[in-house]
PDB file of N, CA and C in Angstrom:
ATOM      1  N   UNK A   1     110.735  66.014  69.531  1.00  0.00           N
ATOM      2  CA  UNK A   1     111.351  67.131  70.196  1.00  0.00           C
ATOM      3  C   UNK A   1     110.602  68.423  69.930  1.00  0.00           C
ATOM      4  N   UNK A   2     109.986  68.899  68.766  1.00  0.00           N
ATOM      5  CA  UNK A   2     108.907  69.751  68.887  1.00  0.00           C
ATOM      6  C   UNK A   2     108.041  69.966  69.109  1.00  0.00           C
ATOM      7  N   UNK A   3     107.330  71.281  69.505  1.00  0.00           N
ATOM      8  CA  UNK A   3     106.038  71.438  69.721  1.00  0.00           C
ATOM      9  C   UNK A   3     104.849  72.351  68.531  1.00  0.00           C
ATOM     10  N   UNK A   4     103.755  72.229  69.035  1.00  0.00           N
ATOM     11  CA  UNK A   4     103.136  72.534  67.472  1.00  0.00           C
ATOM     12  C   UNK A   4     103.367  74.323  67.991  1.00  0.00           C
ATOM     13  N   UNK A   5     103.318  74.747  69.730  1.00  0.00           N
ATOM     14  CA  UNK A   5     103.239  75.778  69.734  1.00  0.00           C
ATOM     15  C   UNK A   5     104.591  76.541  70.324  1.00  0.00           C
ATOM     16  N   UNK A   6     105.229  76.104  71.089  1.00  0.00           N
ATOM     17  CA  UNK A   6     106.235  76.621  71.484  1.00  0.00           C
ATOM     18  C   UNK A   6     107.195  76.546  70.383  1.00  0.00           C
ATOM     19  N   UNK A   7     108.707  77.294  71.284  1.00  0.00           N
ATOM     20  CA  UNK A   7     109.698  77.480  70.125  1.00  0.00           C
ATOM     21  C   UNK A   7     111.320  77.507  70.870  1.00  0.00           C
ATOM     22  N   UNK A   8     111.915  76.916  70.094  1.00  0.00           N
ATOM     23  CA  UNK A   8     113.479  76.979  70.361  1.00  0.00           C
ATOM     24  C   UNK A   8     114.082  77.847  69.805  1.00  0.00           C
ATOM     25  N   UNK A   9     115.419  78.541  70.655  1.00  0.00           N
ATOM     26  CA  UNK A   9     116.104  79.538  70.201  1.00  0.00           C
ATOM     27  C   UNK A   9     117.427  78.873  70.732  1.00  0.00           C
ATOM     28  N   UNK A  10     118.170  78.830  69.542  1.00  0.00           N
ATOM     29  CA  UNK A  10     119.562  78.546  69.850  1.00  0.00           C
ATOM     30  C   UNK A  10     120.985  79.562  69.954  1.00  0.00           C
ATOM     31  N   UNK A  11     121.765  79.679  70.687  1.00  0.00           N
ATOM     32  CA  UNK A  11     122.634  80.910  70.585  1.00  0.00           C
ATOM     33  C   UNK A  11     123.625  79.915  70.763  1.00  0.00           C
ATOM     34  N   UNK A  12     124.760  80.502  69.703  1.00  0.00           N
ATOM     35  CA  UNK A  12     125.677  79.383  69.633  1.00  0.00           C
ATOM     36  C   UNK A  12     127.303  80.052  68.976  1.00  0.00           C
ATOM     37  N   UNK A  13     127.921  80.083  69.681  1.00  0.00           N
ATOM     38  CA  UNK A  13     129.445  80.468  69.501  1.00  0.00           C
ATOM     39  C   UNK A  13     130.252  79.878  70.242  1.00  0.00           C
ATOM     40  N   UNK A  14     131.765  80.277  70.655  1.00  0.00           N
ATOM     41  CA  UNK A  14     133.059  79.859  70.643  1.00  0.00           C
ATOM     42  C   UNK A  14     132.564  79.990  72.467  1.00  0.00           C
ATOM     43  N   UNK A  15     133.304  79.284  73.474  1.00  0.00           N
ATOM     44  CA  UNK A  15     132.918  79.824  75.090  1.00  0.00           C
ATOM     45  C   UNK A  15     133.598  80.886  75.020  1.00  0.00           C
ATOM     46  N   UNK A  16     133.159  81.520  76.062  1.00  0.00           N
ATOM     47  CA  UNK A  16     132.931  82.745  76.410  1.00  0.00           C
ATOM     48  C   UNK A  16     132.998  84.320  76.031  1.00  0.00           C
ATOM     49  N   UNK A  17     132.504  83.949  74.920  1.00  0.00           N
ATOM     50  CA  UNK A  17     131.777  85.367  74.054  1.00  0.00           C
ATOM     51  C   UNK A  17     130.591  86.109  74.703  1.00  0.00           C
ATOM     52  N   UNK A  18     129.801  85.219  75.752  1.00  0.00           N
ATOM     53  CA  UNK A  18     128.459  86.380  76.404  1.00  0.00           C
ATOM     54  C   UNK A  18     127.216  85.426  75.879  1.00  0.00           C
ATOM     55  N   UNK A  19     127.245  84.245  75.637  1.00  0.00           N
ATOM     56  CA  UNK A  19     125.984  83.046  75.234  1.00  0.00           C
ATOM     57  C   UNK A  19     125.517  83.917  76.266  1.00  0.00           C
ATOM     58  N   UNK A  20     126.055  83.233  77.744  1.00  0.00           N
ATOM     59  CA  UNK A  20     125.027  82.854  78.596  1.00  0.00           C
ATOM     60  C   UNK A  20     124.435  83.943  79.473  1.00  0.00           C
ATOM     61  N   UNK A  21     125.465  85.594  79.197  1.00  0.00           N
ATOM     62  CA  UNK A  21     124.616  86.909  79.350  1.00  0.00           C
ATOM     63  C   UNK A  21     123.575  87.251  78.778  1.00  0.00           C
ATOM     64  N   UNK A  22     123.688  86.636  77.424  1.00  0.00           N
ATOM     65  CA  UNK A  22     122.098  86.666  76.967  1.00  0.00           C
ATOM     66  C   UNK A  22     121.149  86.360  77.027  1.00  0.00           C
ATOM     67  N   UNK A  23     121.766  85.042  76.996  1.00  0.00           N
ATOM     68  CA  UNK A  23     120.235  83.999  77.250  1.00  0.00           C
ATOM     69  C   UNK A  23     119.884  84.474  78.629  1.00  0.00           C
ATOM     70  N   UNK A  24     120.103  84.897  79.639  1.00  0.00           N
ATOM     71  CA  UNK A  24     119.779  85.182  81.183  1.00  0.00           C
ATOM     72  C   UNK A  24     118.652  86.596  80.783  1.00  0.00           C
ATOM     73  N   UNK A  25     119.320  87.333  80.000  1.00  0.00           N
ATOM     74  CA  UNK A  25     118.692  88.606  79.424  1.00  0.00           C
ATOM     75  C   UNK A  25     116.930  88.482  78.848  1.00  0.00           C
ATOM     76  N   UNK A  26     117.047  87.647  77.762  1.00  0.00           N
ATOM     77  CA  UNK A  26     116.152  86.700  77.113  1.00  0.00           C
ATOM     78  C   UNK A  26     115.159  86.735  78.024  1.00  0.00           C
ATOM     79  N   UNK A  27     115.555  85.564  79.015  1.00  0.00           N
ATOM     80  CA  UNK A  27     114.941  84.771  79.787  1.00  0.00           C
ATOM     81  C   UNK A  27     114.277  86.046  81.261  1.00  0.00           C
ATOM     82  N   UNK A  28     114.789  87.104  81.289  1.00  0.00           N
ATOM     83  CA  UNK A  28     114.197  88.260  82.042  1.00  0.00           C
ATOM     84  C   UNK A  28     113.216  88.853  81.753  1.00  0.00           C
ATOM     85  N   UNK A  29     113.648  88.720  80.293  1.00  0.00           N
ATOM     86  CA  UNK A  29     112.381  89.590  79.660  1.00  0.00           C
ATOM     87  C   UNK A  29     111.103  89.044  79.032  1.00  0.00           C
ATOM     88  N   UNK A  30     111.425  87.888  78.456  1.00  0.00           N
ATOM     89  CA  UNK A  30     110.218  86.917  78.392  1.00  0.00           C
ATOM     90  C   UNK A  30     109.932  85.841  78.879  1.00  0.00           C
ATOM     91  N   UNK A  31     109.386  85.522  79.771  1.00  0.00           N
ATOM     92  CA  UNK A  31     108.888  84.928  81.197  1.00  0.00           C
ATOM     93  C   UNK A  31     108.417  83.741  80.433  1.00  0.00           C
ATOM     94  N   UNK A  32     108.463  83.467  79.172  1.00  0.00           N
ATOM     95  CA  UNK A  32     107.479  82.257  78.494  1.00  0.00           C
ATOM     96  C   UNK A  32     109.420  81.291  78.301  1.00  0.00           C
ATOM     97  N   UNK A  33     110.432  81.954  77.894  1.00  0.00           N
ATOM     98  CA  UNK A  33     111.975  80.884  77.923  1.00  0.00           C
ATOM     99  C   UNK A  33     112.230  80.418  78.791  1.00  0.00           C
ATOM    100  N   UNK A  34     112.553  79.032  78.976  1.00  0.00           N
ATOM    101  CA  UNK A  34     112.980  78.808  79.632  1.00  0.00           C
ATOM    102  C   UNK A  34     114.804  78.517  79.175  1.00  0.00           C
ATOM    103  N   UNK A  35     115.635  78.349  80.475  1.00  0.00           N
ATOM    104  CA  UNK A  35     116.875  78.165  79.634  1.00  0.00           C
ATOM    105  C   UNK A  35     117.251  76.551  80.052  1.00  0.00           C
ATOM    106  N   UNK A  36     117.685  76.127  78.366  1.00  0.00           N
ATOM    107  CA  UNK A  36     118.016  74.528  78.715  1.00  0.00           C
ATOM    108  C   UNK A  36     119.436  74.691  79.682  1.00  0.00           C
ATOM    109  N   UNK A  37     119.125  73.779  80.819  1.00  0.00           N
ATOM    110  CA  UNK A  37     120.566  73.442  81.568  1.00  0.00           C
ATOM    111  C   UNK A  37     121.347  72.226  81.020  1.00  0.00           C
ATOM    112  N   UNK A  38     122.737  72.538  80.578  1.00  0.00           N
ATOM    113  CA  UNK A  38     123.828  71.260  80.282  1.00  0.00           C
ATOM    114  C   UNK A  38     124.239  70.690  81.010  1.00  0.00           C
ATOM    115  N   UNK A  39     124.630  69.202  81.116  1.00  0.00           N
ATOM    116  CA  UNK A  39     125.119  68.455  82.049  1.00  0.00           C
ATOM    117  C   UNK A  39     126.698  68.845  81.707  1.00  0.00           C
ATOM    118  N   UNK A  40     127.586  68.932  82.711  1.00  0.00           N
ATOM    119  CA  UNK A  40     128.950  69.515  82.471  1.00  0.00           C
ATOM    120  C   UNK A  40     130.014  68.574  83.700  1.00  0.00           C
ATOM    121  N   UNK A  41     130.858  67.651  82.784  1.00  0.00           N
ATOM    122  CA  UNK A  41     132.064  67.059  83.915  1.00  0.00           C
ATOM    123  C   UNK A  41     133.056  68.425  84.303  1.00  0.00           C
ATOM    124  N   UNK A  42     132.846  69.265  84.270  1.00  0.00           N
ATOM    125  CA  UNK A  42     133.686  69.710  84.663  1.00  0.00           C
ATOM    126  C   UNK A  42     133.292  70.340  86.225  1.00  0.00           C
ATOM    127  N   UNK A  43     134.003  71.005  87.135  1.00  0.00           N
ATOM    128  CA  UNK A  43     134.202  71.618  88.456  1.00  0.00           C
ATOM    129  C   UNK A  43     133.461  73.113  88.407  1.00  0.00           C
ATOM    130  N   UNK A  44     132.389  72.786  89.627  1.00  0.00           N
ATOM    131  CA  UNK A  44     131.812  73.975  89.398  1.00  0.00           C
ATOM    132  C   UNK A  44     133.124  74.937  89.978  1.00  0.00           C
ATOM    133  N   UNK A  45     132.529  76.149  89.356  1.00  0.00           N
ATOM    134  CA  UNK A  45     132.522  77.721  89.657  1.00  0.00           C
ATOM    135  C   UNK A  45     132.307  78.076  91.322  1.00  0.00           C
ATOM    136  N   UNK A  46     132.807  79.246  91.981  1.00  0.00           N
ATOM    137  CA  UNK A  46     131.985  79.169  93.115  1.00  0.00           C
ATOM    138  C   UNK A  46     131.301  80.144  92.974  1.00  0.00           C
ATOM    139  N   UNK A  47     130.757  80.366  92.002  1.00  0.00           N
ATOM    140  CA  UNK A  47     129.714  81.398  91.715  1.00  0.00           C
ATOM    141  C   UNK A  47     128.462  80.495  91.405  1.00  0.00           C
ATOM    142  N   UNK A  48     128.588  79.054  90.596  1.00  0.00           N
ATOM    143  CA  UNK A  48     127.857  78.331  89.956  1.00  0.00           C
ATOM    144  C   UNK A  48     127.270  77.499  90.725  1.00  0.00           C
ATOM    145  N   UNK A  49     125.951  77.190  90.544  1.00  0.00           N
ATOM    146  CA  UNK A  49     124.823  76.248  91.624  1.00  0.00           C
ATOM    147  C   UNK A  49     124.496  75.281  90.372  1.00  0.00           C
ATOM    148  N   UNK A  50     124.717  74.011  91.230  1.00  0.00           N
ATOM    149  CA  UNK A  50     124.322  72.700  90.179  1.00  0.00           C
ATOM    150  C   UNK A  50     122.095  72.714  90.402  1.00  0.00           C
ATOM    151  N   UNK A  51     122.144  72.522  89.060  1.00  0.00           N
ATOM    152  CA  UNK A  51     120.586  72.209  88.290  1.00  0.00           C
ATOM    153  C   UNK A  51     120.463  73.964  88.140  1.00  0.00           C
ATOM    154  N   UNK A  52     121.242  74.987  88.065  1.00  0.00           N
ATOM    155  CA  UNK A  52     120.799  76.556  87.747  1.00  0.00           C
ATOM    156  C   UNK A  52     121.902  76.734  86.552  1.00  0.00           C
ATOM    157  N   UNK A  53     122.988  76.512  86.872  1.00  0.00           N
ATOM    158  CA  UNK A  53     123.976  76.855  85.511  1.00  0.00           C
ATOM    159  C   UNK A  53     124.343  75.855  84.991  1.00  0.00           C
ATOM    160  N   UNK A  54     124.562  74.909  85.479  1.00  0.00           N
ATOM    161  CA  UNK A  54     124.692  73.528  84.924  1.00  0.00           C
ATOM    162  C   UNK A  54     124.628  72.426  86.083  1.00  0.00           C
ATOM    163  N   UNK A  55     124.062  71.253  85.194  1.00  0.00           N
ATOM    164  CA  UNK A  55     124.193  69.686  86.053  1.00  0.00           C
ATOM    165  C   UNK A  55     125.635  69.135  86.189  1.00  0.00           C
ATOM    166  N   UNK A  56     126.076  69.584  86.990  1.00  0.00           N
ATOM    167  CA  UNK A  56     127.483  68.740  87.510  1.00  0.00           C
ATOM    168  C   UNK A  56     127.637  67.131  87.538  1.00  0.00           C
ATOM    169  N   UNK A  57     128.041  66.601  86.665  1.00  0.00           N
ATOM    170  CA  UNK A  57     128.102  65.089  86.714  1.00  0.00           C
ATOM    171  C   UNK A  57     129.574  64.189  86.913  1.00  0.00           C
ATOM    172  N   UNK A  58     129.904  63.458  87.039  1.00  0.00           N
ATOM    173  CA  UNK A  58     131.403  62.520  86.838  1.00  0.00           C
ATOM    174  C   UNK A  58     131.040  62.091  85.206  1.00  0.00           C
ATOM    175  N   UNK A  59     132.603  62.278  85.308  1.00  0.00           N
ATOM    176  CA  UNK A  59     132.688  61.827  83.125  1.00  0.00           C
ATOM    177  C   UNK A  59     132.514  60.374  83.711  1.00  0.00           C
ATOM    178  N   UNK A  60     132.457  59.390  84.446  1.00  0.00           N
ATOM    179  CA  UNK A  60     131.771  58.050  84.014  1.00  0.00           C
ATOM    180  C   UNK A  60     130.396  58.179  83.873  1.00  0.00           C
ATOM    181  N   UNK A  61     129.361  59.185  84.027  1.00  0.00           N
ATOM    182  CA  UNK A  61     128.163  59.301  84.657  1.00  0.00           C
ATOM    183  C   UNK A  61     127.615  59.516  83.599  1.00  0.00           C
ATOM    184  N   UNK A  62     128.440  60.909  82.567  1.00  0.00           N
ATOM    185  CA  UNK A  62     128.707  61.526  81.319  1.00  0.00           C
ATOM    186  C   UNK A  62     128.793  60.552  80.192  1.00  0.00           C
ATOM    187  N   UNK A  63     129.681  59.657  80.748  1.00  0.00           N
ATOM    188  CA  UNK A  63     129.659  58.672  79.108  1.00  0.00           C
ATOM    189  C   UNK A  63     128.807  57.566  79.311  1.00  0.00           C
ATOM    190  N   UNK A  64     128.397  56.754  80.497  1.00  0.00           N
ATOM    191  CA  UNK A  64     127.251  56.341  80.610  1.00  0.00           C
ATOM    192  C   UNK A  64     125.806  56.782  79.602  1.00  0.00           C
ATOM    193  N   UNK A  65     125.592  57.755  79.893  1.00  0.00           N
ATOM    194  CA  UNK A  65     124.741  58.602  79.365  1.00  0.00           C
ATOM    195  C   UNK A  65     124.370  58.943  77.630  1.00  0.00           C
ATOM    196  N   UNK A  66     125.826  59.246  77.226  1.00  0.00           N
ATOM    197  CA  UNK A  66     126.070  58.951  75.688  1.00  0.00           C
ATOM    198  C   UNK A  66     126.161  57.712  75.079  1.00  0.00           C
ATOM    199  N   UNK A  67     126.612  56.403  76.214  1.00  0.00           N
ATOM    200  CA  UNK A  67     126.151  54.927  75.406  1.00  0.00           C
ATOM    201  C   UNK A  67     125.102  54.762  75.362  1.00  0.00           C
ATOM    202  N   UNK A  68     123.898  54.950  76.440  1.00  0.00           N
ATOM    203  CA  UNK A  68     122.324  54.775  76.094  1.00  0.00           C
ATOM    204  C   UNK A  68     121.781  55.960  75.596  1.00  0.00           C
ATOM    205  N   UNK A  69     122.355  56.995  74.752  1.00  0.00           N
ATOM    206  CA  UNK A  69     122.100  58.172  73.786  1.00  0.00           C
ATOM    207  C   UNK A  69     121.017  58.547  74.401  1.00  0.00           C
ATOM    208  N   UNK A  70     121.494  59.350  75.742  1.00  0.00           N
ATOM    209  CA  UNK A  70     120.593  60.440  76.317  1.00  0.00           C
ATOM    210  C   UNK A  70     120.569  61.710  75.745  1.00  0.00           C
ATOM    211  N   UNK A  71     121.509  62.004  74.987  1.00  0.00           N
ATOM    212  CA  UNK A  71     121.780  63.516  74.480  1.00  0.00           C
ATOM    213  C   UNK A  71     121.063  64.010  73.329  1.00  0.00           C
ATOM    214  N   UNK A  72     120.627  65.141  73.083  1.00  0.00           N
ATOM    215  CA  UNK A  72     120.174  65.777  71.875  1.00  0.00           C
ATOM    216  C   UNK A  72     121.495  65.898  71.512  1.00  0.00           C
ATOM    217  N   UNK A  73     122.513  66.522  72.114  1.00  0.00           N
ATOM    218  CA  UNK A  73     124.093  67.189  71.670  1.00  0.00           C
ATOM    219  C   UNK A  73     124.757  66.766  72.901  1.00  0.00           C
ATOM    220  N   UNK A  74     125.870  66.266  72.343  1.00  0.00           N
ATOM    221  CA  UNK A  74     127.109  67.041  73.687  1.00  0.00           C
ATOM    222  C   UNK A  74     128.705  67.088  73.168  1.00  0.00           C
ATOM    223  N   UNK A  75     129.658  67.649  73.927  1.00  0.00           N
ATOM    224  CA  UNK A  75     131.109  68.181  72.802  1.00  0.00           C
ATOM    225  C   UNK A  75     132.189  67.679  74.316  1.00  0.00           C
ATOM    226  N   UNK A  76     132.931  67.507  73.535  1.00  0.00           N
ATOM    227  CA  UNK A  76     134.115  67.720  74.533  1.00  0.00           C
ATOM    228  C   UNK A  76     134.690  69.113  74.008  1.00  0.00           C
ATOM    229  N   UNK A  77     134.880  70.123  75.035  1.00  0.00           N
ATOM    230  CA  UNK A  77     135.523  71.160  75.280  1.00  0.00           C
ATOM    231  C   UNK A  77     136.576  71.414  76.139  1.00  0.00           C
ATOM    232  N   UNK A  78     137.518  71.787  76.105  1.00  0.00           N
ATOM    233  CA  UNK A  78     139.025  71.926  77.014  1.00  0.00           C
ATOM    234  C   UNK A  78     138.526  70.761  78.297  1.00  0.00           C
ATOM    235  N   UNK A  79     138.871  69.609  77.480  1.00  0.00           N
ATOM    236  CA  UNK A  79     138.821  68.233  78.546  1.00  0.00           C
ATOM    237  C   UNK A  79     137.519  68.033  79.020  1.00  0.00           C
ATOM    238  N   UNK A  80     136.644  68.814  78.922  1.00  0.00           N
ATOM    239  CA  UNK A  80     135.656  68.731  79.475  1.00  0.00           C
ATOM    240  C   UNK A  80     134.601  68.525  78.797  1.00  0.00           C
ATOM    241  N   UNK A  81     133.290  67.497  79.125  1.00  0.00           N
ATOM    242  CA  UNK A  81     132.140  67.520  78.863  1.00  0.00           C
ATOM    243  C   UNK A  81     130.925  68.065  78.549  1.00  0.00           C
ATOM    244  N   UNK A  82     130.086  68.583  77.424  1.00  0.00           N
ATOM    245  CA  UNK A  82     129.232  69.521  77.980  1.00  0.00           C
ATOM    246  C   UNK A  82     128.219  68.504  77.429  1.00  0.00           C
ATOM    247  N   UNK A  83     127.067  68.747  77.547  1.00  0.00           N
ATOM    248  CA  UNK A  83     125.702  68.046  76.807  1.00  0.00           C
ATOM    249  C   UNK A  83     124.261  68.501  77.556  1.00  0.00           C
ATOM    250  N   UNK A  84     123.377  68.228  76.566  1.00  0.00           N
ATOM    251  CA  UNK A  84     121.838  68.389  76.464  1.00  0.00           C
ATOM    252  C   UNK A  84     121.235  67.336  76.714  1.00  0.00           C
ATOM    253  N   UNK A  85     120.546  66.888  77.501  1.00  0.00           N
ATOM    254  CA  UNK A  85     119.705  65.662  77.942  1.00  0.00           C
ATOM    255  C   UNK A  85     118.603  65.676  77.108  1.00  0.00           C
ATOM    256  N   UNK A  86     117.884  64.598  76.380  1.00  0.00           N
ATOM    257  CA  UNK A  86     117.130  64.916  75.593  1.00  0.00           C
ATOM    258  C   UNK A  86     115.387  64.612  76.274  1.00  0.00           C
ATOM    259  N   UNK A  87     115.293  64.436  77.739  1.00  0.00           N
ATOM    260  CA  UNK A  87     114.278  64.234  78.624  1.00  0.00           C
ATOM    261  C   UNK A  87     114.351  65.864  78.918  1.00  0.00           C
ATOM    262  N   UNK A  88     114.956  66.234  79.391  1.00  0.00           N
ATOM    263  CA  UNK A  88     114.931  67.718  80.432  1.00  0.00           C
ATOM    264  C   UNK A  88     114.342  68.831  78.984  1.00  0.00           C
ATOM    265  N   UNK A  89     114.938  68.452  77.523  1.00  0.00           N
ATOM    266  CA  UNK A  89     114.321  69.475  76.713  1.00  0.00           C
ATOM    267  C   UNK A  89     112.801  69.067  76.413  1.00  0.00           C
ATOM    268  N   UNK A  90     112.509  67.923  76.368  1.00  0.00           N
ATOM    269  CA  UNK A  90     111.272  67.267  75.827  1.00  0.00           C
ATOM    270  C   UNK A  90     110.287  67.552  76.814  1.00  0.00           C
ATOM    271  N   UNK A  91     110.549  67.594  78.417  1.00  0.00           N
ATOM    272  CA  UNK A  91     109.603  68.261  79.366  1.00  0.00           C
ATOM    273  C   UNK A  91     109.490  69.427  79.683  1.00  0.00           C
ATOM    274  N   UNK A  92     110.670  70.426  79.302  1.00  0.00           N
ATOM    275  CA  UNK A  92     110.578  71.794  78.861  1.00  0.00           C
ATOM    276  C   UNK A  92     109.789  72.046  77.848  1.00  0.00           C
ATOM    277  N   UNK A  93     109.841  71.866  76.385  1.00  0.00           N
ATOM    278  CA  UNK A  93     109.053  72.369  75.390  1.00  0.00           C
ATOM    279  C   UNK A  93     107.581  71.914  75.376  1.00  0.00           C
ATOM    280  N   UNK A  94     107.356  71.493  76.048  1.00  0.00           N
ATOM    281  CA  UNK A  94     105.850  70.969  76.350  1.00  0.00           C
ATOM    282  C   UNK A  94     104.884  72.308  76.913  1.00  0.00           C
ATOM    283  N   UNK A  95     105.825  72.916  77.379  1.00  0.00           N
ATOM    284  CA  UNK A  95     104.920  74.381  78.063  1.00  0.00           C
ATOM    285  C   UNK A  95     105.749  75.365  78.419  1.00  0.00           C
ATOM    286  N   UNK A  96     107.167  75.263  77.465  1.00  0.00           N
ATOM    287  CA  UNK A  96     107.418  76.710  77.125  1.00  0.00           C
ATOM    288  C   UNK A  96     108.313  76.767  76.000  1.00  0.00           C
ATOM    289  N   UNK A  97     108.864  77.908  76.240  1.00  0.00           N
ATOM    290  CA  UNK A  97     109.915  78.039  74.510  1.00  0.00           C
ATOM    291  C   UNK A  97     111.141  78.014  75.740  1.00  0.00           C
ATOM    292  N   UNK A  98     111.975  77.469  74.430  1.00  0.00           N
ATOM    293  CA  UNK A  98     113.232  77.087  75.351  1.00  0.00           C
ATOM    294  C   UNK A  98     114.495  77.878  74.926  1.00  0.00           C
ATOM    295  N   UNK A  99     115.649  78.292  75.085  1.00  0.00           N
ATOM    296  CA  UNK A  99     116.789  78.891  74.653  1.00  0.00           C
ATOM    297  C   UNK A  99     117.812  78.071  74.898  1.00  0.00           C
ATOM    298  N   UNK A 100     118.690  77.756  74.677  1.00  0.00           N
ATOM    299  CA  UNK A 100     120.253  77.178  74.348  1.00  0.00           C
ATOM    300  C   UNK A 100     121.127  77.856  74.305  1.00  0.00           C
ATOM    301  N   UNK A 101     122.356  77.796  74.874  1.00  0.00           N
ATOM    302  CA  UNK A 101     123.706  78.472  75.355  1.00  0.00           C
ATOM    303  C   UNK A 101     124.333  77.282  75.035  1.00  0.00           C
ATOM    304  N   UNK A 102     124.794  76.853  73.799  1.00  0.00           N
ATOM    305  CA  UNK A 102     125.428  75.991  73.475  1.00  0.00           C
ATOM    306  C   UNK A 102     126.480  76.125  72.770  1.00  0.00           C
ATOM    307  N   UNK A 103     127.650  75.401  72.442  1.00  0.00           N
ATOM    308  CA  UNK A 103     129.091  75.374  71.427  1.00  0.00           C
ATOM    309  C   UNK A 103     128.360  75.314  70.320  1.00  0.00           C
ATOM    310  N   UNK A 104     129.364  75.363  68.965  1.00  0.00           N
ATOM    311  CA  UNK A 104     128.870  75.139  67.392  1.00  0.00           C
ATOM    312  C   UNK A 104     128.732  73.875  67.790  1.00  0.00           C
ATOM    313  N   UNK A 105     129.843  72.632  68.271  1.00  0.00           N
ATOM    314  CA  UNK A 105     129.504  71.196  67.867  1.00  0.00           C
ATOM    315  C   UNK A 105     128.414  70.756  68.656  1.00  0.00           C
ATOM    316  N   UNK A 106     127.641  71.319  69.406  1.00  0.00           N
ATOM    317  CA  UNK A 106     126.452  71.301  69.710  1.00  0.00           C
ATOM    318  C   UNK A 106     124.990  71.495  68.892  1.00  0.00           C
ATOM    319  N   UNK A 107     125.521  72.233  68.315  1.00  0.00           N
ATOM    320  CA  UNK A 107     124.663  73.087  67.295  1.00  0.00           C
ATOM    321  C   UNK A 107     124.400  72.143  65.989  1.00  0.00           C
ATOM    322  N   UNK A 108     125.573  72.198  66.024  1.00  0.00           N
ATOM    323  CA  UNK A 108     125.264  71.051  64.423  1.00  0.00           C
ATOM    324  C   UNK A 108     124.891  69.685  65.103  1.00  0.00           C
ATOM    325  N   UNK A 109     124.692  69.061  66.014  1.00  0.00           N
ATOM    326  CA  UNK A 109     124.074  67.751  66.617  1.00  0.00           C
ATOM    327  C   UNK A 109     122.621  67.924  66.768  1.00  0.00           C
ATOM    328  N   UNK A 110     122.967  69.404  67.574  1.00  0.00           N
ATOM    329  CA  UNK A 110     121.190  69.427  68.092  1.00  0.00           C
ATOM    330  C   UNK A 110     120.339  69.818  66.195  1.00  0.00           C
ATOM    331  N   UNK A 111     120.820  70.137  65.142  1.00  0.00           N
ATOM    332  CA  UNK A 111     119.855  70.452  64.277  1.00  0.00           C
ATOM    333  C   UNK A 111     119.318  69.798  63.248  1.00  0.00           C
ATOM    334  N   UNK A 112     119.932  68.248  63.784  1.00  0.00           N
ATOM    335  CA  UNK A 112     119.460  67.354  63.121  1.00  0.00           C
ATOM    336  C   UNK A 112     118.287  66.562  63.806  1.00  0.00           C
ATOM    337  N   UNK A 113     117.886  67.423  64.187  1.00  0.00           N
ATOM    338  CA  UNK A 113     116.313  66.903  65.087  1.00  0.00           C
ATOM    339  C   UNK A 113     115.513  67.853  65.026  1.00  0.00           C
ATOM    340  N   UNK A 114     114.530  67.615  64.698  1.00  0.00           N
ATOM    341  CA  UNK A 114     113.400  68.841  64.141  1.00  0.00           C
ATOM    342  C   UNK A 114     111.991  68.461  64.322  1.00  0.00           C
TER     343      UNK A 114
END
């Protein structure tokens, strides 16, 4: 999951404290982040575009996914699914630095990989 030159930045609190105002912020200002997208069972937003704020999936699609341990992380949050694909970060950090808008129980999954 690492690279010898790029770099991960994780931002990680309770939902909706402003993760993902930042990381957007971040990601304005240094053109080298990219931001990891989560796969999420839950119903988009109609503000929200699937593969930009998140991968919209079905929780069979979701737990599929966690029996053949696709995930770096993922949490159940108010019924809902969130997770990190561990392909989409591994072809990201290859040629850029990446940022995370993730929960704590994310956090403590994803930092046991180094």
């Amino acid at each position: 999951m690492t690279s010898d030159k790029n770099i991960m930045v994780i931002l990680s609190s309770p939902s909706g404290v402003g993760k993902t105002t930042i990381t957007k912020k971040i990601q304005q200002k240094y053109q080298s982040f990219k931001i990891s997208v989560s796969l999420t069972t839950r119903k988009p937003r109609s503000n929200e575009v699937d593969g930009v704020d998140y991968h919209f999936v079905s929780i069979q699609k979701f737990e599929e996914l966690i029996k053949n341990n696709q995930f770096y992380e993922y949490a159940k949050i108010f019924e809902n699914y969130y997770g990190t694909l561990k392909r989409n970060v591994d072809d990201i950090i290859k040629v850029n630095d990446i940022i995370f808008d993730i929960d704590w129980q994310g956090t403590k999954q994803l930092s046991k990989f180094k």
